[in-house]
N, C-alpha and C. Protein backbone atom coordinates (compact mmCIF):
# COMPACT_ATOMS: atom_id res chain seq x y z
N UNK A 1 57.20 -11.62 -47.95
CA UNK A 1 56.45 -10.47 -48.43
C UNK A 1 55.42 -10.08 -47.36
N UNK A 2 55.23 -8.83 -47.20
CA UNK A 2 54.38 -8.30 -46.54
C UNK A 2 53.45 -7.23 -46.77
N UNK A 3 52.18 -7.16 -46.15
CA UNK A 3 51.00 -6.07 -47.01
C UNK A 3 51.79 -4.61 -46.92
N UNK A 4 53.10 -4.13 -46.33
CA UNK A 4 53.67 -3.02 -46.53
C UNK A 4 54.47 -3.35 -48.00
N UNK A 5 54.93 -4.36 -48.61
CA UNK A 5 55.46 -4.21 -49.71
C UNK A 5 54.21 -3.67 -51.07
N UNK A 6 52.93 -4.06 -50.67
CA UNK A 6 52.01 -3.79 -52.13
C UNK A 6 51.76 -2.27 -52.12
N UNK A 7 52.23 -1.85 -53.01
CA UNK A 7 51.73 -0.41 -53.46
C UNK A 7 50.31 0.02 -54.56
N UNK A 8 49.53 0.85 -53.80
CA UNK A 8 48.71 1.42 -55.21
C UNK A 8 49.00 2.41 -55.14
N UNK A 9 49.06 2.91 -56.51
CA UNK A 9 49.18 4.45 -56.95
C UNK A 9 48.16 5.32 -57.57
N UNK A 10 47.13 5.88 -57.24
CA UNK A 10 46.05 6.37 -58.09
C UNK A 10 46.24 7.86 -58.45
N UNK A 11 46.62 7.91 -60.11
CA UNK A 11 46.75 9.41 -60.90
C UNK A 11 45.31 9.84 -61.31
N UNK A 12 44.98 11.13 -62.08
CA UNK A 12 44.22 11.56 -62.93
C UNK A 12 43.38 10.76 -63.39
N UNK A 13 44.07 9.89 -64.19
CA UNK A 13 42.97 9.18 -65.28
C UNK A 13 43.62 7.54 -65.36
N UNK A 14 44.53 6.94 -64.87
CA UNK A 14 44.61 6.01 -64.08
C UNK A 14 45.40 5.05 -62.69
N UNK A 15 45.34 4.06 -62.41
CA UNK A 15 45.36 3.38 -61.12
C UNK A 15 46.27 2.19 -61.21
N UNK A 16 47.72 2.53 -60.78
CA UNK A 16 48.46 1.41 -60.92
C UNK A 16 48.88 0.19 -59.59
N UNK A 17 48.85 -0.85 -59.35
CA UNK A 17 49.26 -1.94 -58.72
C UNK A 17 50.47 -2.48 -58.39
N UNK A 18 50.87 -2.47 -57.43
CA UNK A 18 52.39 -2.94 -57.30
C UNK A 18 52.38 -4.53 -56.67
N UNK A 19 52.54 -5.29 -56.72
CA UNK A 19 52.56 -6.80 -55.56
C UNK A 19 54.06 -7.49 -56.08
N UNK A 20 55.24 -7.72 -55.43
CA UNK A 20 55.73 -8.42 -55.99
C UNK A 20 56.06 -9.62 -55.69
N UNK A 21 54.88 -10.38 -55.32
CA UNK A 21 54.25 -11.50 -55.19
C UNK A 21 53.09 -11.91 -56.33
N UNK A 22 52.79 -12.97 -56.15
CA UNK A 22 51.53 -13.39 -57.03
C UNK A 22 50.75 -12.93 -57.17
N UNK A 23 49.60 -12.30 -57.49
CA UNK A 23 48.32 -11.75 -57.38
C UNK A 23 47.40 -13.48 -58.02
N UNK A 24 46.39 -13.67 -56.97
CA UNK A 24 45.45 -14.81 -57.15
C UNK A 24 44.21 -13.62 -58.93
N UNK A 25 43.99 -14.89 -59.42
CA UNK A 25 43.40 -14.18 -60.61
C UNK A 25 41.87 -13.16 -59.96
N UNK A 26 41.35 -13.37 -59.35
CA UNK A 26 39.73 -13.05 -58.83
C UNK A 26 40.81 -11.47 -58.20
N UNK A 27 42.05 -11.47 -58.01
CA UNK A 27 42.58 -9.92 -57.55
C UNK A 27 42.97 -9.25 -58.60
N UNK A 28 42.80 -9.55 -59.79
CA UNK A 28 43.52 -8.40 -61.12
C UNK A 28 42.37 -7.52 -61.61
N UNK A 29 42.24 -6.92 -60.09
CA UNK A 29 41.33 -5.64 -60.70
C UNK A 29 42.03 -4.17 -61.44
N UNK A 30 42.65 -4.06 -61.91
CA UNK A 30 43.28 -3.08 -61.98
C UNK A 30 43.23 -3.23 -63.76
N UNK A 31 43.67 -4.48 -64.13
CA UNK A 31 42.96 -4.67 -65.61
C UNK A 31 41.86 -3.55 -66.01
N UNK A 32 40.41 -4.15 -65.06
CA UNK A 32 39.30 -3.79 -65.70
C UNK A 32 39.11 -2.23 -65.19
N UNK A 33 39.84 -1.89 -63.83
CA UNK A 33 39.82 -0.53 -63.48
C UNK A 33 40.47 0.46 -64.57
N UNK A 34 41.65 0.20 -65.42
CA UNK A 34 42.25 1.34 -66.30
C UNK A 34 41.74 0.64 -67.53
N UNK A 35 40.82 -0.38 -68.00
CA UNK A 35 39.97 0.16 -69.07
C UNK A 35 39.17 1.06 -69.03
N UNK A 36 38.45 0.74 -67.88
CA UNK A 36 36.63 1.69 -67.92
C UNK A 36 37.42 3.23 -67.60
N UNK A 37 38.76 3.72 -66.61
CA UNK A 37 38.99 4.74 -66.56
C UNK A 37 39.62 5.47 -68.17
N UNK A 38 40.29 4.92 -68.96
CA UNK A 38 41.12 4.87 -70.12
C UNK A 38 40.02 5.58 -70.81
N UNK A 39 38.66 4.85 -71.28
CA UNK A 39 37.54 4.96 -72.09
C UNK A 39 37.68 6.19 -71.36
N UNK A 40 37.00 6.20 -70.38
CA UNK A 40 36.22 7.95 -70.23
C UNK A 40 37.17 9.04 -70.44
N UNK A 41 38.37 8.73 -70.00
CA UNK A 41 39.33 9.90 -70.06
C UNK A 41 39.46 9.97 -71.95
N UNK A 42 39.25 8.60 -72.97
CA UNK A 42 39.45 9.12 -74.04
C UNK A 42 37.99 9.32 -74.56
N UNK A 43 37.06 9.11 -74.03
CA UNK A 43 35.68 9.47 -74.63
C UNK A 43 35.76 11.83 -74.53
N UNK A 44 36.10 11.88 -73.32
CA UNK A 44 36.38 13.01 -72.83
C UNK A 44 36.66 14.11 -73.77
N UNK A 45 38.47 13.27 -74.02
CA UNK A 45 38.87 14.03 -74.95
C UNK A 45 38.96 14.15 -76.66
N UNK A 46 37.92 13.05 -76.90
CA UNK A 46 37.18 13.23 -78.52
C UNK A 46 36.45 13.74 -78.33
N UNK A 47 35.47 13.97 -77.11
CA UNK A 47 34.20 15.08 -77.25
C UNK A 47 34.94 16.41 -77.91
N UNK A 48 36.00 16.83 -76.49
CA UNK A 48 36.66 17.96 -76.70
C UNK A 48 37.13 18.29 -77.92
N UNK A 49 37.40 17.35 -78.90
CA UNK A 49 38.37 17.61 -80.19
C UNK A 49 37.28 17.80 -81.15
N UNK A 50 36.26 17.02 -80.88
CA UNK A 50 34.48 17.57 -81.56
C UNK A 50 34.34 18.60 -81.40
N UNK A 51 34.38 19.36 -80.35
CA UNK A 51 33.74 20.73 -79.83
C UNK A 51 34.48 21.82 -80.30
N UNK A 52 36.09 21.59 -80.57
CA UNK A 52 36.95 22.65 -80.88
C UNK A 52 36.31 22.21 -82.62
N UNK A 53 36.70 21.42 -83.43
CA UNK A 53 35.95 21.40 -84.50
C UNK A 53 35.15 22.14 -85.26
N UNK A 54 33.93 22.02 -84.43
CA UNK A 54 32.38 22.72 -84.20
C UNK A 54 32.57 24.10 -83.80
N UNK A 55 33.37 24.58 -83.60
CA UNK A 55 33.23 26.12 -82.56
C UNK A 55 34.99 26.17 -82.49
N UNK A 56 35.73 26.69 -83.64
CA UNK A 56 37.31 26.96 -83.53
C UNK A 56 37.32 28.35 -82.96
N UNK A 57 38.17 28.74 -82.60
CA UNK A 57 38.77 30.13 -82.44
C UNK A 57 38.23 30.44 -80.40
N UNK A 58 37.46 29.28 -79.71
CA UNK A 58 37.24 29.62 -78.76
C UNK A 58 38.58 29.16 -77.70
N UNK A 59 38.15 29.73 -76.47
CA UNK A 59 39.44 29.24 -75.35
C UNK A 59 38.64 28.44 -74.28
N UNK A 60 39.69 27.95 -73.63
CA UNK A 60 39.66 27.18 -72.59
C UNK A 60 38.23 27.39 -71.44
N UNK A 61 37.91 28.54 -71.09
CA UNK A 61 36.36 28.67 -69.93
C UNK A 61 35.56 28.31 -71.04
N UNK A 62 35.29 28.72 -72.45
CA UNK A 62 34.06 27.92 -73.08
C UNK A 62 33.75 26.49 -73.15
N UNK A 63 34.92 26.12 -73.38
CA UNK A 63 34.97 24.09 -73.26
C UNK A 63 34.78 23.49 -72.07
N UNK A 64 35.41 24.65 -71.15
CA UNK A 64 34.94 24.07 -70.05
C UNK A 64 33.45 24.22 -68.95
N UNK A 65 32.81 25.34 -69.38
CA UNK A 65 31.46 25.35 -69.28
C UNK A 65 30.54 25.02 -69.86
N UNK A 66 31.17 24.60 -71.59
CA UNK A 66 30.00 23.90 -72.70
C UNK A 66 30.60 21.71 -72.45
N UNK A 67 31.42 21.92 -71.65
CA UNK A 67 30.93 20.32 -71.32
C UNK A 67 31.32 20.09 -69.77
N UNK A 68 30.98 20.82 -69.06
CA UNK A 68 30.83 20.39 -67.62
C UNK A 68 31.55 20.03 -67.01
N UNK A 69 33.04 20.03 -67.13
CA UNK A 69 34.39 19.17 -66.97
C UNK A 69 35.02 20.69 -65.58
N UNK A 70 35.79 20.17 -64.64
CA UNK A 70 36.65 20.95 -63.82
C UNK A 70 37.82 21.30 -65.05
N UNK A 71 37.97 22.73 -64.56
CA UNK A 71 39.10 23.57 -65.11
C UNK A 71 40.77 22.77 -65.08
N UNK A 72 40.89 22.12 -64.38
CA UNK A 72 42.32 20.81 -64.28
C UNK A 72 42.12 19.95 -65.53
N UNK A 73 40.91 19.29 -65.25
CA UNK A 73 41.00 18.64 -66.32
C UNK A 73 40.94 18.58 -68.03
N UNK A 74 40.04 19.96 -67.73
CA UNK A 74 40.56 20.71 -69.48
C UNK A 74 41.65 20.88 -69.79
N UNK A 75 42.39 21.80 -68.72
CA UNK A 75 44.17 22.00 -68.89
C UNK A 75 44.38 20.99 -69.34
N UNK A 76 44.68 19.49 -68.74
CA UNK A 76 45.02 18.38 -69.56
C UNK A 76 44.69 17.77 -70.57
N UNK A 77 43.34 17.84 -71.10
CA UNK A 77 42.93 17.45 -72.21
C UNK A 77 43.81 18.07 -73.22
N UNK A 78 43.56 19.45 -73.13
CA UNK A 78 44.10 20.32 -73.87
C UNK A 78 45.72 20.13 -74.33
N UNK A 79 46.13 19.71 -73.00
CA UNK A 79 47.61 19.72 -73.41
C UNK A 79 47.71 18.59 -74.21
N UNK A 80 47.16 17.40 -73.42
CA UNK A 80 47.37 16.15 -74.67
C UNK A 80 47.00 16.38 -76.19
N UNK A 81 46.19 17.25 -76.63
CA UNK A 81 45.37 17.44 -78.02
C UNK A 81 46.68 18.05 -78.89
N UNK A 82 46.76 19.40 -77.80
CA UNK A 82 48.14 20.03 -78.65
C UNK A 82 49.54 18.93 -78.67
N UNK A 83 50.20 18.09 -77.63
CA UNK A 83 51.62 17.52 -77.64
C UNK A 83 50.92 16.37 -78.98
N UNK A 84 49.90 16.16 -79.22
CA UNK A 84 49.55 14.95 -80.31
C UNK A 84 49.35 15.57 -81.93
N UNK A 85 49.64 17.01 -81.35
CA UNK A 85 49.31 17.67 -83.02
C UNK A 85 48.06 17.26 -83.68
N UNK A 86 46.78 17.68 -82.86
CA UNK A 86 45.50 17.75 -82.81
C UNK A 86 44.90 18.99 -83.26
N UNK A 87 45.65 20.11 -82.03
CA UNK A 87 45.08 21.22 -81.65
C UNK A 87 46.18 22.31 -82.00
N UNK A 88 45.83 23.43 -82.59
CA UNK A 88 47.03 24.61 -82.14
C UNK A 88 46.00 25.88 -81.25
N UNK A 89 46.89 26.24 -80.44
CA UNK A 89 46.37 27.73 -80.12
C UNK A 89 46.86 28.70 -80.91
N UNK A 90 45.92 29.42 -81.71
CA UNK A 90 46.00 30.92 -82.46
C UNK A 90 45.96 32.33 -81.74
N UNK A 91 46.92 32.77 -82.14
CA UNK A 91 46.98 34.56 -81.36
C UNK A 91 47.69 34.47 -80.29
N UNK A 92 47.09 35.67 -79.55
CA UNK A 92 47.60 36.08 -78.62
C UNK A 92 47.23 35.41 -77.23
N UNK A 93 47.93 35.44 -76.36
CA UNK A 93 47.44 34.88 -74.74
C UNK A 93 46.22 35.13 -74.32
N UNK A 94 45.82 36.21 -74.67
CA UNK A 94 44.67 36.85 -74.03
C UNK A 94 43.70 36.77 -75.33
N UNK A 95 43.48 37.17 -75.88
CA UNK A 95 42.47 36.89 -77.18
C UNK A 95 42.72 35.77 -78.11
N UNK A 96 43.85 34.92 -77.92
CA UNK A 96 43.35 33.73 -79.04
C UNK A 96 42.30 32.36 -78.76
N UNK A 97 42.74 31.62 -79.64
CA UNK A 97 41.29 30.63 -79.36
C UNK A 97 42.43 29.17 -80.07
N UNK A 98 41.50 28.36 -79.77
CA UNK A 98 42.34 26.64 -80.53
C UNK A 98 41.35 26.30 -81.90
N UNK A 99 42.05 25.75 -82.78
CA UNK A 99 41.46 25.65 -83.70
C UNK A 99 41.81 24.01 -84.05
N UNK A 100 41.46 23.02 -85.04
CA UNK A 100 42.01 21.52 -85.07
C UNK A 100 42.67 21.57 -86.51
N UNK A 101 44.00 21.04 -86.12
CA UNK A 101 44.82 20.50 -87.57
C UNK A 101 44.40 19.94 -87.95
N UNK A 102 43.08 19.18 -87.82
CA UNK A 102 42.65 17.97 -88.91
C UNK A 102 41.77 18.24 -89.89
């Protein structure tokens, strides 16, 4: 084995490890790296599912200027809320807003 066989892969919201060799225990960072990333990406998107809640019928630039988040990463929140049957969007493209199935 050689340090060209270990791969990392770092996505969005988390960071995967390749070795296919041993990893010594004091190296399984990647454990504690896609908890603490996991949490925020799902702290994130319960704020978001709060906020549509609190304020239905709005779109995508309000959520994303009423919690400080880049425009990418709303897109994704968003999409996960709706594929989990969270969220629907109402109306039209241009004038509708998301409202919560719950």
């Amino acid at each position: 084995m050689s340090l060209a066989d270990i791969q990392i892969k770092i996505f969005d919201n988390y960071i995967t490890f390749f070795n296919p060799g041993k990893l010594h225990p004091a190296n399984r960072l990647n454990e504690g790296a896609n908890e603490g990333i996991n949490e925020g990406v799902n702290e994130g998107v319960n704020r978001l599912l709060k906020l549509i809640e609190e304020n239905p019928g709005n779109r995508k630039p309000y959520f994303v200027s009423s919690m400080n988040v880049p425009e990418k990463t709303m897109e994704r929140w968003l999409k996960y809320l709706r594929e989990s049957q969270k969220i629907e969007f109402r109306g039209a493209a241009k004038t509708g807003g998301y409202y919560s199935k719950q």
